[in-house]
N, C-alpha and C. Protein backbone atom coordinates (compact mmCIF):
# COMPACT_ATOMS: atom_id res chain seq x y z
N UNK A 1 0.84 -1.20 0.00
CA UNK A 1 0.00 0.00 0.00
C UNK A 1 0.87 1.24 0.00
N UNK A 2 0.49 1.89 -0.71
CA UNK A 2 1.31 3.44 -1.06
C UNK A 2 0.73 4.18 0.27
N UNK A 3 1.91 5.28 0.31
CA UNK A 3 1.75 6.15 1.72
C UNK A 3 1.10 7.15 1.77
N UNK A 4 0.21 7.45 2.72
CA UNK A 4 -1.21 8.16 2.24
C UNK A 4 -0.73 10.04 2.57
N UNK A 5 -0.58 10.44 1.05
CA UNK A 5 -0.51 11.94 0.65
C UNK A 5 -1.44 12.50 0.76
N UNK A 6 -3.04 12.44 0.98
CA UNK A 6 -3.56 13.24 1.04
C UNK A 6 -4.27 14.18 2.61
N UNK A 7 -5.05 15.05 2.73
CA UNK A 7 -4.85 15.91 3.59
C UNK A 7 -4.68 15.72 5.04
N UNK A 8 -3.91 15.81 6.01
CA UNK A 8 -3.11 15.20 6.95
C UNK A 8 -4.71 15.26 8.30
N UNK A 9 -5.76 16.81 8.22
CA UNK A 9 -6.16 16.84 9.00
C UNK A 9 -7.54 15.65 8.80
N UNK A 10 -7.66 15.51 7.90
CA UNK A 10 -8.59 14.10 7.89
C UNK A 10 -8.18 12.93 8.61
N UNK A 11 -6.66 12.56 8.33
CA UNK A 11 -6.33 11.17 8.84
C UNK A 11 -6.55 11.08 10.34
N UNK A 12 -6.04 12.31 10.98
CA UNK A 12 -6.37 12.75 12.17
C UNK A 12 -7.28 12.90 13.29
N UNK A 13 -8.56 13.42 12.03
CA UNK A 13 -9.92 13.27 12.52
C UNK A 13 -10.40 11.94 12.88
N UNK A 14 -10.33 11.05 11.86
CA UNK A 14 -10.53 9.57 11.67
C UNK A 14 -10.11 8.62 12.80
N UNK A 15 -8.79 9.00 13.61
CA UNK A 15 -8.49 8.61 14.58
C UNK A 15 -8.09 8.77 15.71
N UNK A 16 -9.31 10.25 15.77
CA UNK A 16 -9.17 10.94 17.23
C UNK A 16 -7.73 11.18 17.58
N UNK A 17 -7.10 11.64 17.07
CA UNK A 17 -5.15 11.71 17.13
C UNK A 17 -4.83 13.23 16.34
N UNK A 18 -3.80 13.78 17.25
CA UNK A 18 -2.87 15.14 16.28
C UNK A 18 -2.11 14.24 15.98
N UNK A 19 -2.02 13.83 14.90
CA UNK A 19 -0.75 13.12 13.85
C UNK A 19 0.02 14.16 13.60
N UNK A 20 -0.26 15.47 13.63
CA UNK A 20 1.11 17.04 13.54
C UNK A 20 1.75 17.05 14.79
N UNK A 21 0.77 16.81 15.92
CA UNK A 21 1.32 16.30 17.46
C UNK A 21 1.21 18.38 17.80
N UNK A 22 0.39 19.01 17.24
CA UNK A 22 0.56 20.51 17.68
C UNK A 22 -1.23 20.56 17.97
N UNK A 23 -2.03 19.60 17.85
CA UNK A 23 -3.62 19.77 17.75
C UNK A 23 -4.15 20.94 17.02
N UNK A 24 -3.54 21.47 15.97
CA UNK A 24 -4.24 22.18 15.41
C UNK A 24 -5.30 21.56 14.49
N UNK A 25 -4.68 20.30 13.85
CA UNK A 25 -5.84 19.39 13.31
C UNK A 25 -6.67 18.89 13.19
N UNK A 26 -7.12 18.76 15.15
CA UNK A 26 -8.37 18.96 15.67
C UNK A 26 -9.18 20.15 16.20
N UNK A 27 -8.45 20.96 16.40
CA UNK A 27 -8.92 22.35 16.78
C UNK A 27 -10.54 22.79 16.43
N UNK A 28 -10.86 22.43 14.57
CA UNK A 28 -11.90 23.08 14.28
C UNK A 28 -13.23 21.92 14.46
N UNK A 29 -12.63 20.63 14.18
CA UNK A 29 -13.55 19.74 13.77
C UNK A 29 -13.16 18.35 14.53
N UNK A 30 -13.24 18.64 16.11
CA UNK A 30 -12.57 16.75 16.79
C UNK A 30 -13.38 15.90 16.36
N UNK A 31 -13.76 15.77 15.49
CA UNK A 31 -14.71 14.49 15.40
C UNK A 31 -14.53 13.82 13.82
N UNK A 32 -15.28 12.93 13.76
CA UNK A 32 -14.32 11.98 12.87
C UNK A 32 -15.16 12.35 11.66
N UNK A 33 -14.17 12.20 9.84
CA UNK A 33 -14.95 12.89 8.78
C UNK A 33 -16.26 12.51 8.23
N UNK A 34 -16.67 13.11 7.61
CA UNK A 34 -17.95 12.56 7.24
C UNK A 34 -19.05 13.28 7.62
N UNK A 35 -20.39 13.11 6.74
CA UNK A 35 -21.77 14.08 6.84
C UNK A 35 -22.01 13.91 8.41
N UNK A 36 -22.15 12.32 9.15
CA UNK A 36 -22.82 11.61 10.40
C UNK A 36 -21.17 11.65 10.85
N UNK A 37 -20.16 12.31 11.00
CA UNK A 37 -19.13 12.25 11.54
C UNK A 37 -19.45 12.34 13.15
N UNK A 38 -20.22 14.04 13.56
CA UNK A 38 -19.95 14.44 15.14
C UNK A 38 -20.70 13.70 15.26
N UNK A 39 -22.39 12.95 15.02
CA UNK A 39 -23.07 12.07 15.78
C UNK A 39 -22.41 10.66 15.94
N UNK A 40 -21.24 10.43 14.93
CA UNK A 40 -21.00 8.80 15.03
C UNK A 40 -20.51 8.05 16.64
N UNK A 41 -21.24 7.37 17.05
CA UNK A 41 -20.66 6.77 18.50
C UNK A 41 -20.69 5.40 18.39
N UNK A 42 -19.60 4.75 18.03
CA UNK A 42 -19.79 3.31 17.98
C UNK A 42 -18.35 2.34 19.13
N UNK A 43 -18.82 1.81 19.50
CA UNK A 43 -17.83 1.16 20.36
C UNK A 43 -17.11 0.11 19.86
N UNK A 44 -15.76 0.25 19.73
CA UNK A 44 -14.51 -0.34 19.08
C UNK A 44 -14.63 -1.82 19.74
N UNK A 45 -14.21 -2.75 18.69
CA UNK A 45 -13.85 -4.05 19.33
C UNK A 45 -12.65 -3.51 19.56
N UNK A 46 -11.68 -5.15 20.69
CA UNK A 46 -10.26 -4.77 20.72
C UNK A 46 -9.43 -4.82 19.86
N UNK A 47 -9.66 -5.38 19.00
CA UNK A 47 -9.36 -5.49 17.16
C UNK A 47 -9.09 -4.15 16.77
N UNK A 48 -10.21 -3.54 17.13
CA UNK A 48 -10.71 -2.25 15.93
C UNK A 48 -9.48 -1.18 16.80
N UNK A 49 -9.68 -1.01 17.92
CA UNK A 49 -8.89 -0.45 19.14
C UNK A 49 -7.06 -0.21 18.88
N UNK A 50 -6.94 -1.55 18.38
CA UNK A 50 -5.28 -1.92 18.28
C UNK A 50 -5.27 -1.34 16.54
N UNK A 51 -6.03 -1.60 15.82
CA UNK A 51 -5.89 -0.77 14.72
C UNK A 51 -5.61 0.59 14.66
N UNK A 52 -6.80 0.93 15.28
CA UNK A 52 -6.51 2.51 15.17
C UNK A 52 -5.32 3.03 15.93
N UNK A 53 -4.58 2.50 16.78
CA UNK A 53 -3.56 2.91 17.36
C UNK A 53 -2.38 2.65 16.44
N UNK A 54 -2.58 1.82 15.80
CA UNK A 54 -1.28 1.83 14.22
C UNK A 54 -1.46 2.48 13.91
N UNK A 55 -3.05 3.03 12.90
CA UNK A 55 -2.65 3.88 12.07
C UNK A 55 -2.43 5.60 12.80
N UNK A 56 -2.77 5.37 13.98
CA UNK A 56 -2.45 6.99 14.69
C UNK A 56 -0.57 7.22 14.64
N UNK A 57 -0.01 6.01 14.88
CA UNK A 57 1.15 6.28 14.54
C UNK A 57 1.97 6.08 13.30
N UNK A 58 1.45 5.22 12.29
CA UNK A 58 1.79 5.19 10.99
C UNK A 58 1.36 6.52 10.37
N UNK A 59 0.50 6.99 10.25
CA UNK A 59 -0.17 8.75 9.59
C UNK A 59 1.27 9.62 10.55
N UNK A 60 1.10 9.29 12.14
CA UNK A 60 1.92 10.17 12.26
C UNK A 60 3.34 10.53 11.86
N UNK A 61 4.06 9.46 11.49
CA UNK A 61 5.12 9.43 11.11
C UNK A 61 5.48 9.29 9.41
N UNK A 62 4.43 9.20 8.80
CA UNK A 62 4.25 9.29 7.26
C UNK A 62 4.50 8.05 6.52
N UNK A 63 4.55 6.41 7.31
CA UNK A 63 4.96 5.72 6.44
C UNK A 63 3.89 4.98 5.96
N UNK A 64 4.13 3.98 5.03
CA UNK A 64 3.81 3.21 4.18
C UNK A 64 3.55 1.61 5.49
N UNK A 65 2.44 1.11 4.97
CA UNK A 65 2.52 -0.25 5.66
C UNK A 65 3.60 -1.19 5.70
N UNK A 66 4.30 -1.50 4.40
CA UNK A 66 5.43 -2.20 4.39
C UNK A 66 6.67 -1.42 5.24
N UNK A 67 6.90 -0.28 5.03
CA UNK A 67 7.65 0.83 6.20
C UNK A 67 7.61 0.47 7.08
N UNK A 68 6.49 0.50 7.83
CA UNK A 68 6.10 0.38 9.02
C UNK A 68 5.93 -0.99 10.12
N UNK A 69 5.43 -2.16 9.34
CA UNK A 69 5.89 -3.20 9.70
C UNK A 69 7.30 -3.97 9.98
N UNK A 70 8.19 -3.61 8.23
CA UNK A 70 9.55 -3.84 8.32
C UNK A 70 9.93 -2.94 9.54
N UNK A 71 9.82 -1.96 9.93
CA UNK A 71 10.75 -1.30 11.11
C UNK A 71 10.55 -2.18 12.52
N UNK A 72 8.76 -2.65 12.61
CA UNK A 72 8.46 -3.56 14.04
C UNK A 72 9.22 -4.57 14.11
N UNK A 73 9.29 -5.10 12.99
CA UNK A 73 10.16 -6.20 12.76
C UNK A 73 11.30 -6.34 13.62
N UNK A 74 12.43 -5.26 13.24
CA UNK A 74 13.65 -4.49 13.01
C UNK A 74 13.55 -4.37 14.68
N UNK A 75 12.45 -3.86 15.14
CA UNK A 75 12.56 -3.42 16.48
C UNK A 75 12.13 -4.77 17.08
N UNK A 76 11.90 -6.07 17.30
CA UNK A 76 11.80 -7.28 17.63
C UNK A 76 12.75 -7.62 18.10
N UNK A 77 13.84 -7.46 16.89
CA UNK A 77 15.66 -7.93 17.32
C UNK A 77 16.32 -7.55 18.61
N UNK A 78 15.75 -6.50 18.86
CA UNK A 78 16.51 -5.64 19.77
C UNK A 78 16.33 -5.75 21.57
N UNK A 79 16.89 -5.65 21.96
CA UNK A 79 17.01 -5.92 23.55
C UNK A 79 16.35 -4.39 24.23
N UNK A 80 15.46 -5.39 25.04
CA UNK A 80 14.95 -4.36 25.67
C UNK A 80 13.02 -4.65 25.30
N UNK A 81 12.51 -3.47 25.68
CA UNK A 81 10.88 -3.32 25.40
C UNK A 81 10.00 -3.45 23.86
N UNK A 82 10.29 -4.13 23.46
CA UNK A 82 9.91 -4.46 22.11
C UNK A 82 9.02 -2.72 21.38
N UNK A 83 7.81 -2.47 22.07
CA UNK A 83 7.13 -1.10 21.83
C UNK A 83 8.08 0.09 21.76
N UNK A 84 8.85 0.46 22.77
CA UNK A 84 9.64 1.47 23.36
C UNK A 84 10.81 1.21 22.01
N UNK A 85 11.61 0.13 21.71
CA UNK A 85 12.57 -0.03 20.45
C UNK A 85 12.06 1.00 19.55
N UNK A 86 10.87 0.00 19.10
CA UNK A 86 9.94 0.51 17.75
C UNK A 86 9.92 2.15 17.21
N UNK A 87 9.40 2.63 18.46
CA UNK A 87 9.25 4.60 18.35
C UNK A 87 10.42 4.65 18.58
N UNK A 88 11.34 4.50 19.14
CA UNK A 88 12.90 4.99 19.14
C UNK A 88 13.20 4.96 17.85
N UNK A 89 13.18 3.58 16.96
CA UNK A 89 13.68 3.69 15.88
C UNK A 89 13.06 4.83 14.93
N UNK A 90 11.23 4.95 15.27
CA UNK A 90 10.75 5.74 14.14
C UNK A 90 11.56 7.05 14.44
N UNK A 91 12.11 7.04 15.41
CA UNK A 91 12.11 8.90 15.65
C UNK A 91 13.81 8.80 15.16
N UNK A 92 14.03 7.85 15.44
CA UNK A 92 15.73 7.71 14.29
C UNK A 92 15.67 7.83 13.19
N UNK A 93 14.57 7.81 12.07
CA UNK A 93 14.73 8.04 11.03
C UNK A 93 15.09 9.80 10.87
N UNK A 94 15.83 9.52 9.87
CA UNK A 94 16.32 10.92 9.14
C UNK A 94 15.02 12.32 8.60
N UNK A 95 14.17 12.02 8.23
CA UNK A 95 13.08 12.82 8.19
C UNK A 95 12.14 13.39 9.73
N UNK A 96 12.18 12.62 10.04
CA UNK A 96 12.07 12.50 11.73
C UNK A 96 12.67 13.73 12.61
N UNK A 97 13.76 13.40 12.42
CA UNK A 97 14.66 14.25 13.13
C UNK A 97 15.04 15.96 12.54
N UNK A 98 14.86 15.62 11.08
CA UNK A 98 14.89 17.07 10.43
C UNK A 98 13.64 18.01 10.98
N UNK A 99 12.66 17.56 11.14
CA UNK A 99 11.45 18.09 11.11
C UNK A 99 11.62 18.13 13.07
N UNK A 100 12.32 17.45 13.66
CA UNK A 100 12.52 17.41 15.36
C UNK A 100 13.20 18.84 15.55
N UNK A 101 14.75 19.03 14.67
CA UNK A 101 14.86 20.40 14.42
C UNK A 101 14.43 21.62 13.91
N UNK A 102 13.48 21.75 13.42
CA UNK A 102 12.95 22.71 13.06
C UNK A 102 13.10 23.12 11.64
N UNK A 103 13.27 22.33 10.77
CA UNK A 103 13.83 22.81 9.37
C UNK A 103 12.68 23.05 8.78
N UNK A 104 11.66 21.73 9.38
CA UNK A 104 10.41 22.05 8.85
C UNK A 104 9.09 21.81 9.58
N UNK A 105 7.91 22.29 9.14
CA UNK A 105 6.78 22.59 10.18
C UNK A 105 6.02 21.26 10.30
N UNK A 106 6.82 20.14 9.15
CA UNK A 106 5.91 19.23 9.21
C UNK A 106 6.73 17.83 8.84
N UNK A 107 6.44 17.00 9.35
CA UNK A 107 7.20 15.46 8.85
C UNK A 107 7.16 16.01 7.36
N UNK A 108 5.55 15.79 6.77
CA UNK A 108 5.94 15.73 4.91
C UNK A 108 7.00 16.95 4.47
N UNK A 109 7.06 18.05 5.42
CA UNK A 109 7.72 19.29 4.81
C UNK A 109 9.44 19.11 4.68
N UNK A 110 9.54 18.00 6.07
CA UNK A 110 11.19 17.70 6.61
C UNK A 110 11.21 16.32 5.36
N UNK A 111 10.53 15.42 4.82
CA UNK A 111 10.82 14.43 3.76
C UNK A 111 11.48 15.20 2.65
N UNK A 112 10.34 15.92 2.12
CA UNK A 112 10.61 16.75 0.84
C UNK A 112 11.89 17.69 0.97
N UNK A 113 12.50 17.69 2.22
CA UNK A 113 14.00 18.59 2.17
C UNK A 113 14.93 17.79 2.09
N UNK A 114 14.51 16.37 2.51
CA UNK A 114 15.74 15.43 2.55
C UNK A 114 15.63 14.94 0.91
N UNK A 115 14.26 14.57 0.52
CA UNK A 115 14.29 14.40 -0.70
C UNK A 115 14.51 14.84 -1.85
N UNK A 116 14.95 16.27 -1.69
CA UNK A 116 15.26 17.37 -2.81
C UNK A 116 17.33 17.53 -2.34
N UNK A 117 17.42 16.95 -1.21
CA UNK A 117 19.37 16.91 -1.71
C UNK A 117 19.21 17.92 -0.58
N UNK A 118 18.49 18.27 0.34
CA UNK A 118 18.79 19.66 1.24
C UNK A 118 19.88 19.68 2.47
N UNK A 119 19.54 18.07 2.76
CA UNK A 119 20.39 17.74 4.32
C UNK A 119 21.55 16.96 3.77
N UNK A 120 22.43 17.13 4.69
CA UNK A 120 23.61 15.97 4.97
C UNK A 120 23.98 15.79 6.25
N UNK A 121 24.31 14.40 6.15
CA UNK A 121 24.38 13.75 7.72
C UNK A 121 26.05 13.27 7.78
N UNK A 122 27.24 14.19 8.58
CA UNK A 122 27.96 13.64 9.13
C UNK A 122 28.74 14.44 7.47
N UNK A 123 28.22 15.55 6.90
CA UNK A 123 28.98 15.82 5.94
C UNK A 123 28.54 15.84 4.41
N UNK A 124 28.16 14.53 4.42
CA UNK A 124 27.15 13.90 3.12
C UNK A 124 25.80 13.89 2.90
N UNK A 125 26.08 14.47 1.50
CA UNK A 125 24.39 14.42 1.00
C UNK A 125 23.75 12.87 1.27
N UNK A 126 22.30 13.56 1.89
CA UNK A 126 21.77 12.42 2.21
C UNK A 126 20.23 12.17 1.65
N UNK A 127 19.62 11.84 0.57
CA UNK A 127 18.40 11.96 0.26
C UNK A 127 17.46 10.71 0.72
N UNK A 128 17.23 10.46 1.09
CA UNK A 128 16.67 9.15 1.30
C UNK A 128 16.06 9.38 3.07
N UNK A 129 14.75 9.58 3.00
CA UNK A 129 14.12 10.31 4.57
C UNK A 129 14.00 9.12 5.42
N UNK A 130 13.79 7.76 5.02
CA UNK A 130 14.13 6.35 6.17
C UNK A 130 15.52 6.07 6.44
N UNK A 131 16.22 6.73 6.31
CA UNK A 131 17.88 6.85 6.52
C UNK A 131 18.31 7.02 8.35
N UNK A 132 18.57 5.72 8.72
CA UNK A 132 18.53 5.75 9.74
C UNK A 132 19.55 6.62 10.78
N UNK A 133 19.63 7.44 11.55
CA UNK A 133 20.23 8.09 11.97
C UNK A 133 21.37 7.60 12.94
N UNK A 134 22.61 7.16 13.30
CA UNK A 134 23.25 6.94 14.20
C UNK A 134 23.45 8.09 15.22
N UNK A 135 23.47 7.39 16.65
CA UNK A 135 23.84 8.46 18.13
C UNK A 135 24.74 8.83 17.45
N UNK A 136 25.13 10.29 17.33
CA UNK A 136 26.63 10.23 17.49
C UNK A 136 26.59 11.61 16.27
N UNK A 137 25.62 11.27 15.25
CA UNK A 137 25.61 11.94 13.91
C UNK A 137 25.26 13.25 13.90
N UNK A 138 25.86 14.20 12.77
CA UNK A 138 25.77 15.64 12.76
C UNK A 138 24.91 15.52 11.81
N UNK A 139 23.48 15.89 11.69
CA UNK A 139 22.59 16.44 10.59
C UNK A 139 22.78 17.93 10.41
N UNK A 140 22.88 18.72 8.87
CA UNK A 140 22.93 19.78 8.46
C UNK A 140 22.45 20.41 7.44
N UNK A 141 22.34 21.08 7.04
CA UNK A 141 21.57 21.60 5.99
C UNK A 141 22.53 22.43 4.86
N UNK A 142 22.53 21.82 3.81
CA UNK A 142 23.40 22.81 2.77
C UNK A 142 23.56 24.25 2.71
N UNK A 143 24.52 24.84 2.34
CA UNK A 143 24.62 26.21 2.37
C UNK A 143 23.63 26.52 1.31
N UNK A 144 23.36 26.51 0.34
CA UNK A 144 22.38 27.18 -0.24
C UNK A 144 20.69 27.15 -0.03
N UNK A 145 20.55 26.33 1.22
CA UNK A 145 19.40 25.84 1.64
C UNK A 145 18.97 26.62 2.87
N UNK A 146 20.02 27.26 3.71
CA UNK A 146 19.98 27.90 5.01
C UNK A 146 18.94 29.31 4.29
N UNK A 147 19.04 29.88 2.82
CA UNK A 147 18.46 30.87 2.44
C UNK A 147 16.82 30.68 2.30
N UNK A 148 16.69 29.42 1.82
CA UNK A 148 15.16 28.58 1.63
C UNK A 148 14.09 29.64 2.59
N UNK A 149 13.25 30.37 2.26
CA UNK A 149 12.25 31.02 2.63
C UNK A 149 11.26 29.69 3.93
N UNK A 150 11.12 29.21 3.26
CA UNK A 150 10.65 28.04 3.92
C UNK A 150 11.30 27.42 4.96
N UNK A 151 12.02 27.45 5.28
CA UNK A 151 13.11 26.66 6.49
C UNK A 151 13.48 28.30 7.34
N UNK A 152 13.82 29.35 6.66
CA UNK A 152 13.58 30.47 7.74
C UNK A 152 12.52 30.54 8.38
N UNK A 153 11.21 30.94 8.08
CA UNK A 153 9.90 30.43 8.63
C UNK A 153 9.98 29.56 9.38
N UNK A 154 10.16 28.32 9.21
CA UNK A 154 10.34 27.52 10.39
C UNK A 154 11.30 27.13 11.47
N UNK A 155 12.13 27.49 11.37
CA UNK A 155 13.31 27.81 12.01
C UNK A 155 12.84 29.23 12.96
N UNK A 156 12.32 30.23 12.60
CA UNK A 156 11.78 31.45 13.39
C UNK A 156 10.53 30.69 14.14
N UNK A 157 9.64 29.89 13.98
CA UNK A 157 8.68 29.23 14.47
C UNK A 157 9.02 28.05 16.06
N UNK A 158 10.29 27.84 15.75
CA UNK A 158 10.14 27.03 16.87
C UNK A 158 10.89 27.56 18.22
N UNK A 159 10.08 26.90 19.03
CA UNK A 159 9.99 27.45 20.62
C UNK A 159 10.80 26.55 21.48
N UNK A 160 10.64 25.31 21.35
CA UNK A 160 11.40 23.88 22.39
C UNK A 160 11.41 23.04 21.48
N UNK A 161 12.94 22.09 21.84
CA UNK A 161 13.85 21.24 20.63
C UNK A 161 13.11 19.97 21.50
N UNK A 162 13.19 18.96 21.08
CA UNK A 162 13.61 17.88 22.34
C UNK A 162 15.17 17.99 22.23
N UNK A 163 15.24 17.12 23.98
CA UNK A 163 16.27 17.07 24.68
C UNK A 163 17.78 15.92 23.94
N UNK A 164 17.09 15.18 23.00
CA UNK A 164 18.04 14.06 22.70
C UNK A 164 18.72 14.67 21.43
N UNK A 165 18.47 15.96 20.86
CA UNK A 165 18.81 16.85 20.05
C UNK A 165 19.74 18.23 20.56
N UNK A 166 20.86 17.94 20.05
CA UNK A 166 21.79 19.00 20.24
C UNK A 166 21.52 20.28 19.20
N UNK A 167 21.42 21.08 19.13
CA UNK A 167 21.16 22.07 18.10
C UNK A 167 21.71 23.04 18.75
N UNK A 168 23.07 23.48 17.06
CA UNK A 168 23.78 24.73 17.35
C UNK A 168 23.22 25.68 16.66
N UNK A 169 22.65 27.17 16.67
CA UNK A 169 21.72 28.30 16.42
C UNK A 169 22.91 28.71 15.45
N UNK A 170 23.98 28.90 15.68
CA UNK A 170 25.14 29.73 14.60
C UNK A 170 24.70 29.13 13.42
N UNK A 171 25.20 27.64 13.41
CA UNK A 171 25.59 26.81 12.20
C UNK A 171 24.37 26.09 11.60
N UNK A 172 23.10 26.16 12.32
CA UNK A 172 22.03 25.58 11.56
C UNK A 172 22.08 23.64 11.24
N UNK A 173 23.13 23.03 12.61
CA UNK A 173 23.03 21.91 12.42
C UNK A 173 22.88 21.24 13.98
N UNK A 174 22.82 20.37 14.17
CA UNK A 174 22.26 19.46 15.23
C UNK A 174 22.89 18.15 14.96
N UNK A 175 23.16 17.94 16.85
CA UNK A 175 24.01 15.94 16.91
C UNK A 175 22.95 15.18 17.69
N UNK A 176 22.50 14.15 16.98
CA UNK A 176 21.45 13.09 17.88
C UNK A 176 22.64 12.77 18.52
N UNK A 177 21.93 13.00 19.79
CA UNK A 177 22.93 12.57 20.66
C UNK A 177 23.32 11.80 21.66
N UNK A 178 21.44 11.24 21.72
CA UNK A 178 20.99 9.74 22.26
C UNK A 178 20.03 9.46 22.14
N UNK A 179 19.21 8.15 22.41
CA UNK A 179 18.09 7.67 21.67
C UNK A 179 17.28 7.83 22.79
N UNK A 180 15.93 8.50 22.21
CA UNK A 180 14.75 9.38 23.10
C UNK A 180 14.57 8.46 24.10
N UNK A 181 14.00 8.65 25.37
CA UNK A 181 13.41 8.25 26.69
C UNK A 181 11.91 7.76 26.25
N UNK A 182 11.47 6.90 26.76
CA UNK A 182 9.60 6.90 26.65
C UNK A 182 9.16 7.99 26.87
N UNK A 183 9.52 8.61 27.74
CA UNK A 183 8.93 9.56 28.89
C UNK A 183 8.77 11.02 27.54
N UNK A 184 9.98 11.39 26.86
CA UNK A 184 10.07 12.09 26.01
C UNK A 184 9.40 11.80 24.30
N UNK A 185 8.51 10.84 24.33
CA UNK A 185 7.55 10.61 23.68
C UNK A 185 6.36 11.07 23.47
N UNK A 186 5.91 10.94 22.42
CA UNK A 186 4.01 11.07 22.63
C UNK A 186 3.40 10.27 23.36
N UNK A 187 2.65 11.12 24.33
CA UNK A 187 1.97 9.93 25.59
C UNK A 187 0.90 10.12 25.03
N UNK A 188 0.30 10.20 24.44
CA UNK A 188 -0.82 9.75 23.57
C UNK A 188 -0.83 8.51 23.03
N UNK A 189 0.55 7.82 22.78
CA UNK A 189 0.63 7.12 21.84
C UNK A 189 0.79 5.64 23.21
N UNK A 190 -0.07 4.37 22.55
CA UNK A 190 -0.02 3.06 23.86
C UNK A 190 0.52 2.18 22.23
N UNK A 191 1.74 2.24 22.97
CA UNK A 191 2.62 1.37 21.64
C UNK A 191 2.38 -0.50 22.30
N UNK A 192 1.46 -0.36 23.17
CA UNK A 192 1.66 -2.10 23.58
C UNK A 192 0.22 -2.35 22.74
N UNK A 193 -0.73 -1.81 22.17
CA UNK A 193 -1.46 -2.16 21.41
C UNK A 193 -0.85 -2.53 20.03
N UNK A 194 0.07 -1.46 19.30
CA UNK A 194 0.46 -2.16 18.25
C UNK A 194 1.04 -3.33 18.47
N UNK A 195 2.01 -3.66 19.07
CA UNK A 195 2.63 -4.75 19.56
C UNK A 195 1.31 -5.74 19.76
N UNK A 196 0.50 -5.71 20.55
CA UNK A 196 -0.38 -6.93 20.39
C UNK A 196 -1.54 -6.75 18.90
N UNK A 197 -1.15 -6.04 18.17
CA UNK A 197 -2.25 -5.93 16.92
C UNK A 197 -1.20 -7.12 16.13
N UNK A 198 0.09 -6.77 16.08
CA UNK A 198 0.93 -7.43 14.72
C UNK A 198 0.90 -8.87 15.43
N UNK A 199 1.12 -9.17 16.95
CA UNK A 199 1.22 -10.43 17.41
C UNK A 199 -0.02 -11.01 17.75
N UNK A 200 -1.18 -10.87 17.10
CA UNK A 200 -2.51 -11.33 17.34
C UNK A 200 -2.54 -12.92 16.45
């Protein structure tokens, strides 16, 4: 299944979730789309329950089903909390983290910078936005990109970094500099439902 491009505040509505994680998406309309949207009241099986908690975090993070599974996978291997891996890794991806710094106002806005040649990680052009980020790595933004109307705007827009993000204000680049806490997560998000949706 291809990764769903169209308008972000619908997906949102649909699953009672800020997938922007700023709630402006619910702001005008919390209720889910459709003519019978605000009257709809139907009570979720636990099925339906563990679904919608995927796709609140698949929309949020912009991937594709095959994306998104291959990464649970990926996060299986790993020692430690199987759920807690999983969002660590999503927030390791390279698009992820552009958009964590402020380059852009939105996951799709931070893809399309990595995907147009804008960032380099550790020096090197890096296009490819599932590009997994190592602790340790300098993400930056090309010199002819620091001018981008669009990345000034957002760059003037932001207020608080997270903490696992080093960001220098001179140079317009940032060192992941360790892999996020739960605690420094979306607590919105009950990652032990996905975990029991894929292991059902």
């Amino acid at each position: 299944m291809a990764r769903y491009t169209g308008p972000k505040f619908k997906k949102s509505r649909s699953v009672g979730f800020s997938t922007l994680e700023n709630g402006k998406d619910l702001a005008r309309r919390p209720y889910r789309p459709g003519q019978h949207g605000a009257a709809r009241k139907s009570k979720s099986s636990d099925y339906g329950t563990q679904l919608t908690e995927k796709q609140k975090v698949k929309f949020m993070y912009g991937l594709n089903e095959r994306q998104f599974h291959k990464t649970f996978v990926e996060a299986s291997k790993m020692q430690g909390i199987h759920g807690e891996n999983f969002l660590r890794l999503l927030e390791s991806r390279l698009d992820n983290l552009v958009y964590r710094m402020g380059f852009a106002n939105t996951r799709r806005g931070a893809r399309q910078l990595v995907n147009h040649g804008h960032i380099a990680v550790d020096g090197k052009k890096v296009d490819i936005p599932s590009y997994r980020v190592k602790v340790g790595s300098v993400i930056s933004l090309k010199d002819n990109t620091k001018e981008l109307k669009s990345v000034k705007e957002a760059l003037s827009n932001v207020t608080t970094r997270v903490e696992y993000i080093d960001f220098d204000k001179n140079n317009n680049t940032a060192k992941y500099v360790r892999l996020p806490e739960r605690n420094e997560l979306n607590a919105d998000i009950n990652e032990a439902l996905i975990v029991e949706f894929y292991n059902r």
